[in-house]
C-alpha atoms as a PDB file:
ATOM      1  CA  UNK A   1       0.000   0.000   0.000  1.00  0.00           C
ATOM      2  CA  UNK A   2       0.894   3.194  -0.493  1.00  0.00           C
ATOM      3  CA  UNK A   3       1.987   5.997   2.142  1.00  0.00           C
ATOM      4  CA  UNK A   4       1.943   9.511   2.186  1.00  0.00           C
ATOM      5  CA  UNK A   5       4.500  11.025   4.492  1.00  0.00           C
ATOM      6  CA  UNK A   6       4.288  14.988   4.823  1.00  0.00           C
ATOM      7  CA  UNK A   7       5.983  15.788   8.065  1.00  0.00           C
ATOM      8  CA  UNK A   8       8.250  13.800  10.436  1.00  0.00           C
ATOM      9  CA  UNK A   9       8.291  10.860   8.297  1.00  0.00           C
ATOM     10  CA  UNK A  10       9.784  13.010   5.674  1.00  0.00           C
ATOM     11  CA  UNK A  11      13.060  11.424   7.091  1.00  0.00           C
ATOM     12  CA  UNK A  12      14.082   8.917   5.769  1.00  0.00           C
ATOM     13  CA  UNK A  13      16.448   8.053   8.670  1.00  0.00           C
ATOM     14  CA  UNK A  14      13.294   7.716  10.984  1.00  0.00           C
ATOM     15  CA  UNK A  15      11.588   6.006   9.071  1.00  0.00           C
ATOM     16  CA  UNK A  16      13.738   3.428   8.663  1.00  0.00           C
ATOM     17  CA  UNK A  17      13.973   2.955  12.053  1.00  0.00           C
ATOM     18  CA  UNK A  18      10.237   2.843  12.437  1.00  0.00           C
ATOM     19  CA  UNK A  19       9.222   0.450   9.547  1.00  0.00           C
ATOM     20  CA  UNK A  20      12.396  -1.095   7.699  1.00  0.00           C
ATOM     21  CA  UNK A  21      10.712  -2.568   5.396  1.00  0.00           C
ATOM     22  CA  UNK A  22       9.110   0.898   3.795  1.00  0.00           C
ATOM     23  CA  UNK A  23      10.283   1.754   0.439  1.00  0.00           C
ATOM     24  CA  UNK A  24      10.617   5.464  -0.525  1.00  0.00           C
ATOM     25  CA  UNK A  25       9.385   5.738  -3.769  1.00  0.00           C
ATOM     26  CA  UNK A  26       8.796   9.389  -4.797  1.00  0.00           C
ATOM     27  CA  UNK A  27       7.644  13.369  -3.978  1.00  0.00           C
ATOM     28  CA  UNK A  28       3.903  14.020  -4.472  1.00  0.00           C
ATOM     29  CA  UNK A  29       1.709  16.970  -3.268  1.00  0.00           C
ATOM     30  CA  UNK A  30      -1.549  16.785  -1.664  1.00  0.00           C
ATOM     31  CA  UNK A  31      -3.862  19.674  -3.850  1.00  0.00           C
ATOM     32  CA  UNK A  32      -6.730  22.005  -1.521  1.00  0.00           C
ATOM     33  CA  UNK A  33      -4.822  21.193   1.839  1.00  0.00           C
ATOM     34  CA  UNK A  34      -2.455  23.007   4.158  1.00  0.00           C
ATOM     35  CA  UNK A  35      -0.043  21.799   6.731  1.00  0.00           C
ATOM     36  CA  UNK A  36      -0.583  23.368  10.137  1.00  0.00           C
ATOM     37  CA  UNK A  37       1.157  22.541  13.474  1.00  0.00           C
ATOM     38  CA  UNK A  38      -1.563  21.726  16.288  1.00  0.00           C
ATOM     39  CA  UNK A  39      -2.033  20.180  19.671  1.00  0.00           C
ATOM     40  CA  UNK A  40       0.995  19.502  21.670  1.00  0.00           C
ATOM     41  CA  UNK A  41       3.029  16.049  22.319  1.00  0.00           C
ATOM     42  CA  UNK A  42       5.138  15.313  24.550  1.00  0.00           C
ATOM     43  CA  UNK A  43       7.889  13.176  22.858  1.00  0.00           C
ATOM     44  CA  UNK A  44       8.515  16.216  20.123  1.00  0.00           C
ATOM     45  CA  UNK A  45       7.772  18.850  23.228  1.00  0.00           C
ATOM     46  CA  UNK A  46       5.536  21.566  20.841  1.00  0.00           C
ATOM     47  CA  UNK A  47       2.817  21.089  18.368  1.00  0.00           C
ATOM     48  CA  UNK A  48       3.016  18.243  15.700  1.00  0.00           C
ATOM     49  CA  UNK A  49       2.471  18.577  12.382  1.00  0.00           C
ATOM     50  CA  UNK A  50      -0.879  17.816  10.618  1.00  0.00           C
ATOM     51  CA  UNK A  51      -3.007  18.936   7.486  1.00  0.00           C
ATOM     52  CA  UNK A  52      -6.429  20.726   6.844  1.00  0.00           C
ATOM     53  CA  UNK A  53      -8.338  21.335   3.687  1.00  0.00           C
ATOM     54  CA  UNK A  54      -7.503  24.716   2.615  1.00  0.00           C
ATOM     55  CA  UNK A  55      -8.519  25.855  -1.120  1.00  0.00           C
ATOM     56  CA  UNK A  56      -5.611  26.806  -3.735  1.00  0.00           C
ATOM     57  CA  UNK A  57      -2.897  25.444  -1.584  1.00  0.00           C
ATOM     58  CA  UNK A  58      -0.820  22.055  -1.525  1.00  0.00           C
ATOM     59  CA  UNK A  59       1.045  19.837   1.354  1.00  0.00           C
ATOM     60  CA  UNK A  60       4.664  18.802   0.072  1.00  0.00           C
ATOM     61  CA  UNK A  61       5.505  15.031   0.486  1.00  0.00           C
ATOM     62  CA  UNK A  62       6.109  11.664  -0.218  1.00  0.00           C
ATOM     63  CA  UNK A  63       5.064   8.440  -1.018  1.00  0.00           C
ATOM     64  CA  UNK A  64       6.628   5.395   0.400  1.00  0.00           C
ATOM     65  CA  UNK A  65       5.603   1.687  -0.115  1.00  0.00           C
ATOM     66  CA  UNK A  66       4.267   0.366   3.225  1.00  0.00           C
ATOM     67  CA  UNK A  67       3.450  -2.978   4.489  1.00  0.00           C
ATOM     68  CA  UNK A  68       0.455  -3.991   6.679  1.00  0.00           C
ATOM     69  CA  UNK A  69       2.640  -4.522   9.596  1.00  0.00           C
ATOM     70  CA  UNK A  70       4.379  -0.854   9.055  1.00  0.00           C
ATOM     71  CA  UNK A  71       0.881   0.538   8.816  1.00  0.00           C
ATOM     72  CA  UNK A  72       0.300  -1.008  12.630  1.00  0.00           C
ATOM     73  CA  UNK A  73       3.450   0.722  13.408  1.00  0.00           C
ATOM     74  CA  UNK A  74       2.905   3.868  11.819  1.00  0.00           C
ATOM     75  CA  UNK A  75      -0.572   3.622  14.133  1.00  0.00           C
ATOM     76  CA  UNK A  76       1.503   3.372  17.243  1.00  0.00           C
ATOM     77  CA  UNK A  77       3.645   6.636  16.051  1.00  0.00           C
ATOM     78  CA  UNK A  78       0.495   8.221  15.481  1.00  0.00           C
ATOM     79  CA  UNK A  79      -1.589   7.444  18.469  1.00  0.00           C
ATOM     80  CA  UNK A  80      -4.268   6.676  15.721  1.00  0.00           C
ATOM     81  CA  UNK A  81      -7.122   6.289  16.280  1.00  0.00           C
ATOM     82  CA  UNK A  82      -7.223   8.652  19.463  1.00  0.00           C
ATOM     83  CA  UNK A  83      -5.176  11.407  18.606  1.00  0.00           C
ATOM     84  CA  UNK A  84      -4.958  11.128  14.668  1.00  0.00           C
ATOM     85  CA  UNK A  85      -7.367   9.425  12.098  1.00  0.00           C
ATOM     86  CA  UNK A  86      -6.545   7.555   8.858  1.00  0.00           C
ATOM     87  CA  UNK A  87      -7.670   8.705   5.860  1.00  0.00           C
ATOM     88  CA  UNK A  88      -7.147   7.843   1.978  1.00  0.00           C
ATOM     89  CA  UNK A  89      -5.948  10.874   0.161  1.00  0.00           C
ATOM     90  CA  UNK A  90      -5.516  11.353  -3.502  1.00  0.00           C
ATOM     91  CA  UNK A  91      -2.073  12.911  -4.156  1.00  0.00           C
ATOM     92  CA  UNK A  92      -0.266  13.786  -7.266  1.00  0.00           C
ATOM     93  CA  UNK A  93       3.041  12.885  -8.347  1.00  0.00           C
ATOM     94  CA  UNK A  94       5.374  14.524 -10.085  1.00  0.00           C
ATOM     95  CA  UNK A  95       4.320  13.214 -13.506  1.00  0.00           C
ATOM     96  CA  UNK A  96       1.510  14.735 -12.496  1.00  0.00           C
ATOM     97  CA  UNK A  97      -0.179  11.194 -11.795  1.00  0.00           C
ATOM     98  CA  UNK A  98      -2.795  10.797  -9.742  1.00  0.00           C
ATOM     99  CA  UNK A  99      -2.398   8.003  -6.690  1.00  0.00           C
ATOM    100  CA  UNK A 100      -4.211   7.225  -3.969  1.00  0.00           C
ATOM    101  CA  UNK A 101      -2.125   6.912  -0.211  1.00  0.00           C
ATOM    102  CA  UNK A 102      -3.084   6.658   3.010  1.00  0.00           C
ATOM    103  CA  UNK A 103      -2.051   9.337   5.732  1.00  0.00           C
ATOM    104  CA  UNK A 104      -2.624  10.251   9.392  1.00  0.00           C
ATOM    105  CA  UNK A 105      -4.879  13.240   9.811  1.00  0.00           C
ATOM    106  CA  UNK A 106      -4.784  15.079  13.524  1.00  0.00           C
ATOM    107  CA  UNK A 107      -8.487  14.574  14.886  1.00  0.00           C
ATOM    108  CA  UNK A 108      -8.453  17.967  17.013  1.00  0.00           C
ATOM    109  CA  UNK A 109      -6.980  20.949  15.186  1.00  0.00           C
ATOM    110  CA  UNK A 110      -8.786  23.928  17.073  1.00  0.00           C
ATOM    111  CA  UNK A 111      -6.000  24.830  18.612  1.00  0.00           C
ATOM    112  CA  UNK A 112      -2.505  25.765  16.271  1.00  0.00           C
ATOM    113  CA  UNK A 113       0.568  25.806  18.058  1.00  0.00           C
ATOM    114  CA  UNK A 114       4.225  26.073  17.985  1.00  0.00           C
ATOM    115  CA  UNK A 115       6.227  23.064  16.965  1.00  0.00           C
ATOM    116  CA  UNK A 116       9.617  22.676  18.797  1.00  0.00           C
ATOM    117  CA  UNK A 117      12.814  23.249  17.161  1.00  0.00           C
ATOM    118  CA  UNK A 118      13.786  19.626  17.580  1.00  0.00           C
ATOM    119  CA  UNK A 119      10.784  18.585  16.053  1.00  0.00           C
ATOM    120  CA  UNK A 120      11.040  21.361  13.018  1.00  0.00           C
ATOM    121  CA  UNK A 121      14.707  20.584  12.215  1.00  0.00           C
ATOM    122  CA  UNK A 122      13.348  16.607  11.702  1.00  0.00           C
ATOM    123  CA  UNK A 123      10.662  17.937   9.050  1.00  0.00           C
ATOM    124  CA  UNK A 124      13.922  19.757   7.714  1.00  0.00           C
ATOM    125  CA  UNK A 125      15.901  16.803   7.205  1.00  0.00           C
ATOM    126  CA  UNK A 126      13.056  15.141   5.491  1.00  0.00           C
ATOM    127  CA  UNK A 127      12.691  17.855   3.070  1.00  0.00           C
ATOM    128  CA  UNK A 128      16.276  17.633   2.129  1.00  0.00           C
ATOM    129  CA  UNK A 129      16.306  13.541   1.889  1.00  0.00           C
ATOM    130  CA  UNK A 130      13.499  14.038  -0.729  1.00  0.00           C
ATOM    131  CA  UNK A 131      14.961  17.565  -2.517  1.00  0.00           C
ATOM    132  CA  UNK A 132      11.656  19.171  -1.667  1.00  0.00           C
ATOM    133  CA  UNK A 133      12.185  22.801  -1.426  1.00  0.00           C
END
């Protein structure tokens, strides 16, 4: 199945760690959605990164190949179903193919907050594994 990773999981380091049998595959936008930081968690000590629909703008990712056993991983990362939901998305890839991935949406996004530095300069990383600018 197929993955779409737009914040932490960017990088490719921890992902590895977390599933090692993903396979990065390519860099794919999400259209009408924004990424927003909200809620606050502990482990990353700030807000965590999550998307909402938002007209005329676009979420910067990837795609990775995931297994059903990563997915269960990925849940425990995510705290799904409590703290984020699952959803099917339709993103498009570079070749401006459409594909359809599954990603972790935050349930409760009332509140935007700051995301910690640590937590920022991971997203960074991730941007520069994938050349996404």
């Amino acid at each position: 199945m197929y993955y779409f990773a737009y914040a932490s999981n960017l990088n490719q380091k921890q992902m590895r760690e977390r599933c090692s049998d993903s396979k990065p595959l390519f860099k794919a936008i999400l259209p009408n959605h924004k990424l927003i930081f909200a809620g606050w968690r502990r482990k990353w000590r700030g807000g965590v990164a999550t998307i909402k629909p938002s007209r005329d703008e676009k979420v910067y990712g990837a795609v990775y190949e995931i297994s059903e056993r990563c997915l269960r991983i990925l849940d425990g990362h995510e705290d799904y179903p409590t703290v984020y939901d699952r959803f099917n998305v339709l993103v498009i890839k570079e070749d401006g193919e459409a594909l359809e991935a599954v990603t972790y949406i935050r349930r409760e996004q009332s509140e935007e907050t700051k995301p910690s530095q640590e937590y920022i300069e991971v997203i960074r990383q991730g941007y520069k594994d994938w050349g996404i600018t």
